[in-house]
N, C-alpha and C. Protein backbone atom coordinates (compact mmCIF):
# COMPACT_ATOMS: atom_id res chain seq x y z
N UNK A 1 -20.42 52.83 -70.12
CA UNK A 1 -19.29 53.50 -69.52
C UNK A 1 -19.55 53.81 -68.04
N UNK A 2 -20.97 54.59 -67.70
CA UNK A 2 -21.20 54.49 -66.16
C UNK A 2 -21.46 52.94 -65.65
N UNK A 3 -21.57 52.49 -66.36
CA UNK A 3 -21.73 51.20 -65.07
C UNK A 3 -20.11 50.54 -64.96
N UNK A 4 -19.32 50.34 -65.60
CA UNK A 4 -17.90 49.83 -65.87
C UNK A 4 -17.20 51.16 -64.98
N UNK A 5 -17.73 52.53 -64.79
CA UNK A 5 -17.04 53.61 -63.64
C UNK A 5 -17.84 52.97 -62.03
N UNK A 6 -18.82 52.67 -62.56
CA UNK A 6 -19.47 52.31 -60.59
C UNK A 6 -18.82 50.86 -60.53
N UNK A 7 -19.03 49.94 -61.45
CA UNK A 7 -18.39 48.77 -60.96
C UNK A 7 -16.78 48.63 -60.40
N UNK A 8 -16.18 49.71 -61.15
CA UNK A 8 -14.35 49.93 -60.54
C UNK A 8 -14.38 50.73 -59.18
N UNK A 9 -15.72 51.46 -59.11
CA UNK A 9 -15.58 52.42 -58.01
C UNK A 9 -15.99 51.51 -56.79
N UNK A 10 -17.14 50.67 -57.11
CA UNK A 10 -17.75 49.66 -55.71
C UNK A 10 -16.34 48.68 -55.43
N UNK A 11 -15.39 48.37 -56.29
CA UNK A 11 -14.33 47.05 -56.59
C UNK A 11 -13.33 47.89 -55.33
N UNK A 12 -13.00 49.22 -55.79
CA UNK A 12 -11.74 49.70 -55.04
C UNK A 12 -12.77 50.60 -53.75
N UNK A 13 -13.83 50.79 -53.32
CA UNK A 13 -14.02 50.87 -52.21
C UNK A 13 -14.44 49.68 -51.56
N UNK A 14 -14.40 48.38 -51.90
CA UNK A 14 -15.07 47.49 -51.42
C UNK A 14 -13.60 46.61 -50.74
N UNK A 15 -12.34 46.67 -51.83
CA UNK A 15 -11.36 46.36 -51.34
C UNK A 15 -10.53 47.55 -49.83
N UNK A 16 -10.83 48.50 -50.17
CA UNK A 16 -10.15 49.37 -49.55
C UNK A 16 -10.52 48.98 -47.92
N UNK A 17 -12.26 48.83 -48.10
CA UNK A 17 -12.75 48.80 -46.38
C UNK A 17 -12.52 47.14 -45.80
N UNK A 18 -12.11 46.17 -46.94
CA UNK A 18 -11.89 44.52 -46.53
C UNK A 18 -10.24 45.27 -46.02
N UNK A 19 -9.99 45.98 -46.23
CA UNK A 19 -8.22 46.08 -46.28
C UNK A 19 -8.21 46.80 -44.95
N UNK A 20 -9.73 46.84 -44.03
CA UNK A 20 -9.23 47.91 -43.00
C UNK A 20 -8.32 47.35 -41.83
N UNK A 21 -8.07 46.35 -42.01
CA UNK A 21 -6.90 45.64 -40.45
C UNK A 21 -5.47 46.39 -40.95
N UNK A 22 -5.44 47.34 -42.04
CA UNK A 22 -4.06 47.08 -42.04
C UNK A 22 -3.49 48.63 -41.72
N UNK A 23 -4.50 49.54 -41.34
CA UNK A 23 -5.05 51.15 -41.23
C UNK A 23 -5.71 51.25 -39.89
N UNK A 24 -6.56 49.93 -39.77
CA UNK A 24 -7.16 50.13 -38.47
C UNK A 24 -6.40 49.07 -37.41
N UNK A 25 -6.72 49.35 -35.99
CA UNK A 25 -7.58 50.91 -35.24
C UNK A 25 -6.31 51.82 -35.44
N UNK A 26 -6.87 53.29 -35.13
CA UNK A 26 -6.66 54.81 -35.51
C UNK A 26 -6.04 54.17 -33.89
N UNK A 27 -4.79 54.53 -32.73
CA UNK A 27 -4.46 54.87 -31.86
C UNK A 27 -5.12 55.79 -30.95
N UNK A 28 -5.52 55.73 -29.93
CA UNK A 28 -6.47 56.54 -29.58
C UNK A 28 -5.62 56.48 -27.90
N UNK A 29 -4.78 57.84 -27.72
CA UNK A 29 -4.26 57.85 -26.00
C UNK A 29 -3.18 57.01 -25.85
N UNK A 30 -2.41 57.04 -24.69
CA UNK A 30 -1.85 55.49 -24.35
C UNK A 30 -2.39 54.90 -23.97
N UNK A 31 -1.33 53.69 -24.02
CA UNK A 31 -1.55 52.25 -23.53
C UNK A 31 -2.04 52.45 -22.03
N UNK A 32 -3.02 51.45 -21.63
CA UNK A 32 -3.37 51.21 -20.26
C UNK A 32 -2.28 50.48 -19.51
N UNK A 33 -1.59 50.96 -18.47
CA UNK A 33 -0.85 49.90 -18.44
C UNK A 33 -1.22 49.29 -16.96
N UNK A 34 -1.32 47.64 -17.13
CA UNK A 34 -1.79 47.38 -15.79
C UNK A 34 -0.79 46.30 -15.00
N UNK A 35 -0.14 46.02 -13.84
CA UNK A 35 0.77 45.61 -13.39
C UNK A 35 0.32 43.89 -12.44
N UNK A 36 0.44 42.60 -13.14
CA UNK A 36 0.03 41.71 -13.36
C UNK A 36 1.15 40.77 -12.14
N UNK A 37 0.68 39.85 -10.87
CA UNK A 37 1.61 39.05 -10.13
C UNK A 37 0.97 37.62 -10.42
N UNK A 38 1.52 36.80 -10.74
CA UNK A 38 1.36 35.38 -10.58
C UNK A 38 2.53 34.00 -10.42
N UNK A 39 2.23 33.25 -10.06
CA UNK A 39 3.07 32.29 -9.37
C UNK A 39 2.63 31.09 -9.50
N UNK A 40 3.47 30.11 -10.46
CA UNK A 40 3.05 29.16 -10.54
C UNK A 40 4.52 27.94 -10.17
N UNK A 41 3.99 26.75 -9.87
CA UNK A 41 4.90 25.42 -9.81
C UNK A 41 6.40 26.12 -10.60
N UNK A 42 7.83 25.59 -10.14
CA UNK A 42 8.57 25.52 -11.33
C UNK A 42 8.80 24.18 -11.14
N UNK A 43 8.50 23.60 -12.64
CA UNK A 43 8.99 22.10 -13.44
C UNK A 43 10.18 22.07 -13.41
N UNK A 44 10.93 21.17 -13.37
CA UNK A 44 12.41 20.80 -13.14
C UNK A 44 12.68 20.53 -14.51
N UNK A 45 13.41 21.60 -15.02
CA UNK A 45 14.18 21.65 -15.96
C UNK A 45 13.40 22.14 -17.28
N UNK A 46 11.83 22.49 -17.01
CA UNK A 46 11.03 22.91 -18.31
C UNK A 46 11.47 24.42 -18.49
N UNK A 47 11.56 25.12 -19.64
CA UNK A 47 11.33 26.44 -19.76
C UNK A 47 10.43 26.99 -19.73
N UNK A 48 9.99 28.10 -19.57
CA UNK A 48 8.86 29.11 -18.62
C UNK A 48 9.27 30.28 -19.65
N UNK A 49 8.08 30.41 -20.63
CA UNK A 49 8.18 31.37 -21.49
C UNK A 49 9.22 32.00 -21.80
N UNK A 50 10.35 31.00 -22.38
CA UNK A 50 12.33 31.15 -22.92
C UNK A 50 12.96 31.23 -22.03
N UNK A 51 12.74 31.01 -20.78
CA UNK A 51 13.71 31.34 -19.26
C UNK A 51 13.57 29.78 -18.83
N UNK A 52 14.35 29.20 -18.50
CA UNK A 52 15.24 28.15 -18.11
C UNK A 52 15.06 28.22 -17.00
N UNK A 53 14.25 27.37 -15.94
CA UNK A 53 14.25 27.93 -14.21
C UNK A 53 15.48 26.92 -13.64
N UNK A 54 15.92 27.21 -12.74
CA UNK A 54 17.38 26.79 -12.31
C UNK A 54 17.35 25.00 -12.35
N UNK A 55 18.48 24.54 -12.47
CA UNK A 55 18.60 23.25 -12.07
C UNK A 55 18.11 22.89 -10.82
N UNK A 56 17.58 21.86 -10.79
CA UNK A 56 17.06 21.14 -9.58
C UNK A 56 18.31 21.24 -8.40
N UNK A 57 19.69 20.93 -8.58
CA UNK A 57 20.37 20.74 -7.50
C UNK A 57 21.12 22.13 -7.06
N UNK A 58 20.85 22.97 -7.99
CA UNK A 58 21.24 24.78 -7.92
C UNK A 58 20.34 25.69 -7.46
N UNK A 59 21.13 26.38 -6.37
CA UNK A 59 19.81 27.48 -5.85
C UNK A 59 20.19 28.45 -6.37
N UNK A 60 20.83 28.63 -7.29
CA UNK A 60 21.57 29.95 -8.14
C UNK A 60 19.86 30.93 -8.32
N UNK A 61 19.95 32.12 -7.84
CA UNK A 61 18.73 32.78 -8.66
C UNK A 61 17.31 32.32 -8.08
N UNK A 62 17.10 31.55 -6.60
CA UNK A 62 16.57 31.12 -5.98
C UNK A 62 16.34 32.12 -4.62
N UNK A 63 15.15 32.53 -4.52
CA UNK A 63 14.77 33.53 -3.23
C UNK A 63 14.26 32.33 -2.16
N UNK A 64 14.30 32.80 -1.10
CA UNK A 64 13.93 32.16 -0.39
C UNK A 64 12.81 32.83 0.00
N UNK A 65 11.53 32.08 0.63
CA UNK A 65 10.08 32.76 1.23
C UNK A 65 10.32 33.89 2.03
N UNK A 66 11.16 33.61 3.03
CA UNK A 66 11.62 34.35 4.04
C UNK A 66 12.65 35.89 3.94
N UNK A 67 13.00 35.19 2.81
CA UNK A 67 14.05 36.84 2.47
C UNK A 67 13.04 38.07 1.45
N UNK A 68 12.09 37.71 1.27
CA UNK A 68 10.68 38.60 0.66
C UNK A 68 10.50 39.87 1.52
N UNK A 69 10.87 40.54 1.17
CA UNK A 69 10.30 41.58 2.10
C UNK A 69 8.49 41.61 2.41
N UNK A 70 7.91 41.79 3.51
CA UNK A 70 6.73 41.69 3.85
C UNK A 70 5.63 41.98 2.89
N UNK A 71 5.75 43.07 1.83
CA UNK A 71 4.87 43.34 1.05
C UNK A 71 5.08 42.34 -0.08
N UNK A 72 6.55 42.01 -0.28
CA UNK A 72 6.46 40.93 -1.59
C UNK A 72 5.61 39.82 -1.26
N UNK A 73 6.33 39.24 0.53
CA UNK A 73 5.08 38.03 1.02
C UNK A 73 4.10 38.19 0.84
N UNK A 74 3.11 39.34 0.54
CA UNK A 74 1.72 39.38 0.67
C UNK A 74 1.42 39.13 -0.76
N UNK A 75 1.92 39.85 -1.67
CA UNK A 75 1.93 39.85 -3.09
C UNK A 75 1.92 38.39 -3.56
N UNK A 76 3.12 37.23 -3.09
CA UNK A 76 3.62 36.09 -3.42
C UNK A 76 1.90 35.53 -3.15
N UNK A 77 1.41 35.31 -1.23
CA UNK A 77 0.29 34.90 -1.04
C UNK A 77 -0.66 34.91 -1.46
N UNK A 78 -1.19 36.24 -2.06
CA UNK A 78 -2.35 36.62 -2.75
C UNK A 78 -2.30 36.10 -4.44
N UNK A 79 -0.97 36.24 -5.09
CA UNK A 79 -1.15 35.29 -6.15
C UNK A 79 -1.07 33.50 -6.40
N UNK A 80 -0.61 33.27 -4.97
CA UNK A 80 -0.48 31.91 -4.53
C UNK A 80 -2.12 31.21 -4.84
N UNK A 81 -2.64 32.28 -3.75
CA UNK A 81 -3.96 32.03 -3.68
C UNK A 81 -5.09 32.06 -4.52
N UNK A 82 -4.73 32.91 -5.86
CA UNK A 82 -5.77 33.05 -6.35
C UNK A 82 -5.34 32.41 -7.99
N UNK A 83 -6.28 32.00 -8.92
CA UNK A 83 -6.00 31.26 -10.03
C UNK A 83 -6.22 32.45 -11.22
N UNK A 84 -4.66 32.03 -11.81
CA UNK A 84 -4.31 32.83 -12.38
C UNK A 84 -3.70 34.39 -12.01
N UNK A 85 -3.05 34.09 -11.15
CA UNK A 85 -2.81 35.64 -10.51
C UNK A 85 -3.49 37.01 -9.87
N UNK A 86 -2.94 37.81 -10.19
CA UNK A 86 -4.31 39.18 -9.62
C UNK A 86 -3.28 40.68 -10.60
N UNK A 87 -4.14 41.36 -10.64
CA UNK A 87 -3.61 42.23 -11.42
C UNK A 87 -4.01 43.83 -10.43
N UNK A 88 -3.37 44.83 -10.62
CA UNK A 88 -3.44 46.30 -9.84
C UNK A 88 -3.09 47.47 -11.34
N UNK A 89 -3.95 48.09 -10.93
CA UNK A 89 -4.10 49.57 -12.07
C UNK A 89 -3.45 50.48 -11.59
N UNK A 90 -3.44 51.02 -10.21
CA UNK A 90 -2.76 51.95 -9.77
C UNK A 90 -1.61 51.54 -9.55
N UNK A 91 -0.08 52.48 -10.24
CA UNK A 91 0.89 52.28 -9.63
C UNK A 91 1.51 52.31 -8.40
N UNK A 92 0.76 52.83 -7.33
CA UNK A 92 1.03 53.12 -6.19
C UNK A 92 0.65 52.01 -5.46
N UNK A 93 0.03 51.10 -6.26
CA UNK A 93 -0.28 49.85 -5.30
C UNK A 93 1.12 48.29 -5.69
N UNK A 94 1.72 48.70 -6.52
CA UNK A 94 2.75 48.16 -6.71
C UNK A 94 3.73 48.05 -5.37
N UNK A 95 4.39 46.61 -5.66
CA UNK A 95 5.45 46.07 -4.75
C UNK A 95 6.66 47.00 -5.11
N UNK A 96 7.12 47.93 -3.95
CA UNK A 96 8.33 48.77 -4.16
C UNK A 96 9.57 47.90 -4.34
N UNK A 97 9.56 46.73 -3.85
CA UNK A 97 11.23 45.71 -3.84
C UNK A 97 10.83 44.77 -5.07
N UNK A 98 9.54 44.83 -5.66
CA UNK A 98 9.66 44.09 -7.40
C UNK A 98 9.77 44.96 -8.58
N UNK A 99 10.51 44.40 -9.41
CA UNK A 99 10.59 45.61 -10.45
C UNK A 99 9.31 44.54 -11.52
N UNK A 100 8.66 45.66 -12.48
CA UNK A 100 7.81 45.14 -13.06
C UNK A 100 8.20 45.15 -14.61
N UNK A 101 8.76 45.02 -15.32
CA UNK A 101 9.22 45.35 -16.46
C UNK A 101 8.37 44.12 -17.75
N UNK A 102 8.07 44.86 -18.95
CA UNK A 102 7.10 44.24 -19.99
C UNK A 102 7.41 43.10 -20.73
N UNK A 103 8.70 42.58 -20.38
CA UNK A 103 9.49 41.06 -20.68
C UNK A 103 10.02 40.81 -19.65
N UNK A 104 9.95 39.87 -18.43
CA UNK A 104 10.65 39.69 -17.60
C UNK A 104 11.21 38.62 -17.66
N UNK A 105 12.19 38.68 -17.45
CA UNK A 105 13.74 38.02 -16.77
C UNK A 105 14.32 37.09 -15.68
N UNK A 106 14.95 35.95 -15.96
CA UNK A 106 15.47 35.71 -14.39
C UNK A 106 16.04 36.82 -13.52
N UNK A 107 15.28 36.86 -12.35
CA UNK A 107 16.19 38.57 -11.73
C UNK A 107 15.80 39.47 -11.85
N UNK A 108 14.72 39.60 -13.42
CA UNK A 108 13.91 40.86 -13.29
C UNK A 108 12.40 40.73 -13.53
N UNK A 109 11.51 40.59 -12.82
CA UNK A 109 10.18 40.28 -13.16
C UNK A 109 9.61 39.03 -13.14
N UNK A 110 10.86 37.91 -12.57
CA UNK A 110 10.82 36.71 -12.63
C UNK A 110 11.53 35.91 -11.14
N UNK A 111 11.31 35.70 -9.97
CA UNK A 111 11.71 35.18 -9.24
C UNK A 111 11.60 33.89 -9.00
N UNK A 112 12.27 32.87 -8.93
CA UNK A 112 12.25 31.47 -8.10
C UNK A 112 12.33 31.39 -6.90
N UNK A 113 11.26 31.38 -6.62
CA UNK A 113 10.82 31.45 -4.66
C UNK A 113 10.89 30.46 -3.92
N UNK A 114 11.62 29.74 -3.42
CA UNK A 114 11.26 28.43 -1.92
C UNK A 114 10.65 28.44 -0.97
N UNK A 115 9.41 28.10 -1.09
CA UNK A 115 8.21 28.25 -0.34
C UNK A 115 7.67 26.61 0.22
N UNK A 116 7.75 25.79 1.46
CA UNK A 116 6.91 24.95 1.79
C UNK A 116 7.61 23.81 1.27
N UNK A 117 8.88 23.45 1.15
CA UNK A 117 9.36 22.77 0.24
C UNK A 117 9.37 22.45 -1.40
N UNK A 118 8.90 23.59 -1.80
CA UNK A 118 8.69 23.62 -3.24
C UNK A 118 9.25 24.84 -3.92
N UNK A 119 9.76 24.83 -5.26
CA UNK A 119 10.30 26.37 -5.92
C UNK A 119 8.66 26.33 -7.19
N UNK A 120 8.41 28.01 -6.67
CA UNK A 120 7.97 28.32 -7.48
C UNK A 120 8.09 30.07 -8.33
N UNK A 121 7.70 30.31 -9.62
CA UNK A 121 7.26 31.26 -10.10
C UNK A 121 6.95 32.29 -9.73
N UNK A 122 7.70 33.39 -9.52
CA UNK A 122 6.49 34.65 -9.01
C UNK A 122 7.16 35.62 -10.08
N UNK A 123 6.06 35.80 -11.14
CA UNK A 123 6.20 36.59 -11.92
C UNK A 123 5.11 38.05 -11.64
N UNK A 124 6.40 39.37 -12.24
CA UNK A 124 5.62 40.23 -12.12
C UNK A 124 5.87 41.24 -13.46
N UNK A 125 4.88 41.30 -14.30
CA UNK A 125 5.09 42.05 -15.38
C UNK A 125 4.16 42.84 -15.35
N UNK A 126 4.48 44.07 -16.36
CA UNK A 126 3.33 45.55 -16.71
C UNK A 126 2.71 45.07 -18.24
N UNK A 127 1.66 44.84 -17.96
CA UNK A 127 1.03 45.17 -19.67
C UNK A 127 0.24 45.67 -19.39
N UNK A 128 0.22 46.39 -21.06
CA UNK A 128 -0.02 47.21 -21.40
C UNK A 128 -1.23 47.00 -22.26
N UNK A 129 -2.74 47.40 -21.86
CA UNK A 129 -3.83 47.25 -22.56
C UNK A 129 -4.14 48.45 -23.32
N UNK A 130 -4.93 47.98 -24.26
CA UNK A 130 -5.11 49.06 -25.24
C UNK A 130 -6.36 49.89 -24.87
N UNK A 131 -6.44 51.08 -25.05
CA UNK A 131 -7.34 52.01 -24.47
C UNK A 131 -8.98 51.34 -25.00
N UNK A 132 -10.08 51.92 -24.64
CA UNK A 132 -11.55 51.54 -24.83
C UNK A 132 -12.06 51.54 -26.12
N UNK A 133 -11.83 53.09 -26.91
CA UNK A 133 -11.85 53.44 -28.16
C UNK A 133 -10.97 52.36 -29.32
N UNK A 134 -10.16 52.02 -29.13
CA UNK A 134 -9.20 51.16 -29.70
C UNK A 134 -9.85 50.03 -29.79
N UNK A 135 -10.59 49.78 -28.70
CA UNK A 135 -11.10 47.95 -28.60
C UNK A 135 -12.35 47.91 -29.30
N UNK A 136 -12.73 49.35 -28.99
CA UNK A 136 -14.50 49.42 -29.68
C UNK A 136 -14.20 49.30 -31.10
N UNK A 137 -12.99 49.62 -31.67
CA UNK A 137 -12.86 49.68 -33.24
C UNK A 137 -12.73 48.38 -33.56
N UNK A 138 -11.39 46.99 -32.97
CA UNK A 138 -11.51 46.20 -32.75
C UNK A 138 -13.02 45.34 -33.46
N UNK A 139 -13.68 45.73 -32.38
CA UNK A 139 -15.21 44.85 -31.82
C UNK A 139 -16.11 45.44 -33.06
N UNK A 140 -16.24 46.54 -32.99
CA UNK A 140 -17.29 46.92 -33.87
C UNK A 140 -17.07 47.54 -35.45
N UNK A 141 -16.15 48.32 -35.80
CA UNK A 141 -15.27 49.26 -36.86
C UNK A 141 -15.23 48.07 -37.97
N UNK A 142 -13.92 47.51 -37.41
CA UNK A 142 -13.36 46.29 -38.15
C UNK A 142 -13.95 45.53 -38.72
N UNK A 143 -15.17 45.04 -37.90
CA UNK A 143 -15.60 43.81 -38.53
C UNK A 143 -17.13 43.99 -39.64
N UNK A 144 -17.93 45.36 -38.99
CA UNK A 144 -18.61 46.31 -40.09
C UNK A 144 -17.81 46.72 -41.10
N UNK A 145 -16.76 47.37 -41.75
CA UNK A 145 -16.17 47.68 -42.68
C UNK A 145 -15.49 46.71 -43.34
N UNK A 146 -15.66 45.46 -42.82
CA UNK A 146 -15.09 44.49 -43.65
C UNK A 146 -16.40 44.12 -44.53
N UNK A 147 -17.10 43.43 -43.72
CA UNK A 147 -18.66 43.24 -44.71
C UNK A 147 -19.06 44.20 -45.16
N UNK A 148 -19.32 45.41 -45.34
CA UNK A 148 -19.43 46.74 -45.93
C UNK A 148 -18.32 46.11 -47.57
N UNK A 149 -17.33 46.23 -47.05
CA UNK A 149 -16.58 46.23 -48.50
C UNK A 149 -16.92 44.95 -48.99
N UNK A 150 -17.32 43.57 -48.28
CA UNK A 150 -17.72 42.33 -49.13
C UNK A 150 -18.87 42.59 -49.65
N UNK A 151 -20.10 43.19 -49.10
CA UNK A 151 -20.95 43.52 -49.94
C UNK A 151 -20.83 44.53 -51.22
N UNK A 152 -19.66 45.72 -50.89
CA UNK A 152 -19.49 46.36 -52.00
C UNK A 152 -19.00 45.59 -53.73
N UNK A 153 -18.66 44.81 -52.70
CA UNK A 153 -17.57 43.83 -53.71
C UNK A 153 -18.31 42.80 -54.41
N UNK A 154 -19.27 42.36 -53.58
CA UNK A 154 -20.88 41.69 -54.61
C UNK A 154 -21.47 42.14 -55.38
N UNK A 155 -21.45 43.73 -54.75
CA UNK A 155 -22.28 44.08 -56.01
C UNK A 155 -21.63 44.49 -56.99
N UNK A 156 -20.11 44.83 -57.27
CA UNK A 156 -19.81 45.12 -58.36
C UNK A 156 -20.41 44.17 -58.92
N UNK A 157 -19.58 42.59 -58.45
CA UNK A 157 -19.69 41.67 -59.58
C UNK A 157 -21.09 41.59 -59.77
N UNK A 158 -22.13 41.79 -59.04
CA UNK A 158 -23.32 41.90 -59.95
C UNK A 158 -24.25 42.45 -60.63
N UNK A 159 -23.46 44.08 -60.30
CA UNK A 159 -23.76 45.06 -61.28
C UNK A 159 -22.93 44.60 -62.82
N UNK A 160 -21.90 44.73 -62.62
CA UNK A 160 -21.03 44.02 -63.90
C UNK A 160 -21.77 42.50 -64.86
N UNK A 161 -22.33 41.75 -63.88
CA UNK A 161 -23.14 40.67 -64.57
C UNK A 161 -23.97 41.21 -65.15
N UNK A 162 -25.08 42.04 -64.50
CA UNK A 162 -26.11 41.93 -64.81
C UNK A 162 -26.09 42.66 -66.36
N UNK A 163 -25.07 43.97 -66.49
CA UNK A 163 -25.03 44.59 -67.61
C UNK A 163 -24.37 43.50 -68.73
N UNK A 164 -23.32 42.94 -68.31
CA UNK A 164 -22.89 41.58 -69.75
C UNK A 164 -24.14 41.21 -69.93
N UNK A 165 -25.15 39.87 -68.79
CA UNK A 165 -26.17 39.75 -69.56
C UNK A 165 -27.29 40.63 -70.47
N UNK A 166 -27.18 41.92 -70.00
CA UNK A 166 -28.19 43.08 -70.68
C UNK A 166 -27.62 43.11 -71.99
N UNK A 167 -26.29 42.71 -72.53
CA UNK A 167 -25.60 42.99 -73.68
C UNK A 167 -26.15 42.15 -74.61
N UNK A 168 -26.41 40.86 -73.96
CA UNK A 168 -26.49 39.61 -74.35
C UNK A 168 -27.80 39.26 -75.38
């Protein structure tokens, strides 16, 4: 009878801690949120993460380099320049004439720029990273309490064996 109570008890704590993705991570603070510029080619006629960039013979929704206000130019340059964009933590270092919003939009977070004879991309969105504590659970929590419960879960079944064969 005690070994058939430890073998149900190792079974349902062994499942409980394999089951921790669905409990874990515990929320810990807000979101980090960090404010992300990049700019790439627009393809003629490809979609750009569900946004449709204008027809080739339409400047509908088309900025020009020159109508940027000076800080957007610098913003546009510096993600021009660098691969994969550049990202800023402080809000105060944000472009006051871009709005940054967490899905962006043709028009909002999403500009088609004419630069050098070419239209490109200048996207500017906020994400939102998850705090330190959150990631450490992630990295370390998660993946200990999963093997924790697979080992719990071995040994039922081989506490449970070993007593059938003891029967035997």
């Amino acid at each position: 009878m005690r070994t058939r109570l430890a073998v149900a008890g190792l079974v349902a704590v062994g499942v409980l801690l394999m089951a921790n993705p669905l409990y874990l991570p515990v929320p810990v603070g807000e979101p980090d949120p960090a404010y992300t510029h990049t700019v790439q080619p627009v393809e003629s006629g490809s979609p750009v993460a569900g946004v449709d960039a204008p027809d080739e013979g339409s400047d509908t929704g088309v900025v020009d380099y020159a109508d940027l206000d000076p800080e957007a130019r610098a913003a546009f340059d510096r993600a021009l320049e660098t691969e994969g964009g550049f990202g800023v933590e402080d809000p105060d270092e944000r472009v006051d004439s871009l709005s940054y919003p967490t899905d962006p939009t043709l028009g909002d977070g999403l500009l088609v720029v004419a630069y050098e004879g070419e239209r490109y991309e200048f996207w500017t969105r906020t994400v939102e990273r998850e705090p330190g504590p959150v990631v450490a659970q992630r990295i370390a929590v998660q993946p200990v309490a999963f093997l924790a419960g697979f080992f719990a879960v071995l040994a039922a079944v081989g506490l449970g064996a070993r007593t059938r064969l003891d029967r035997t």
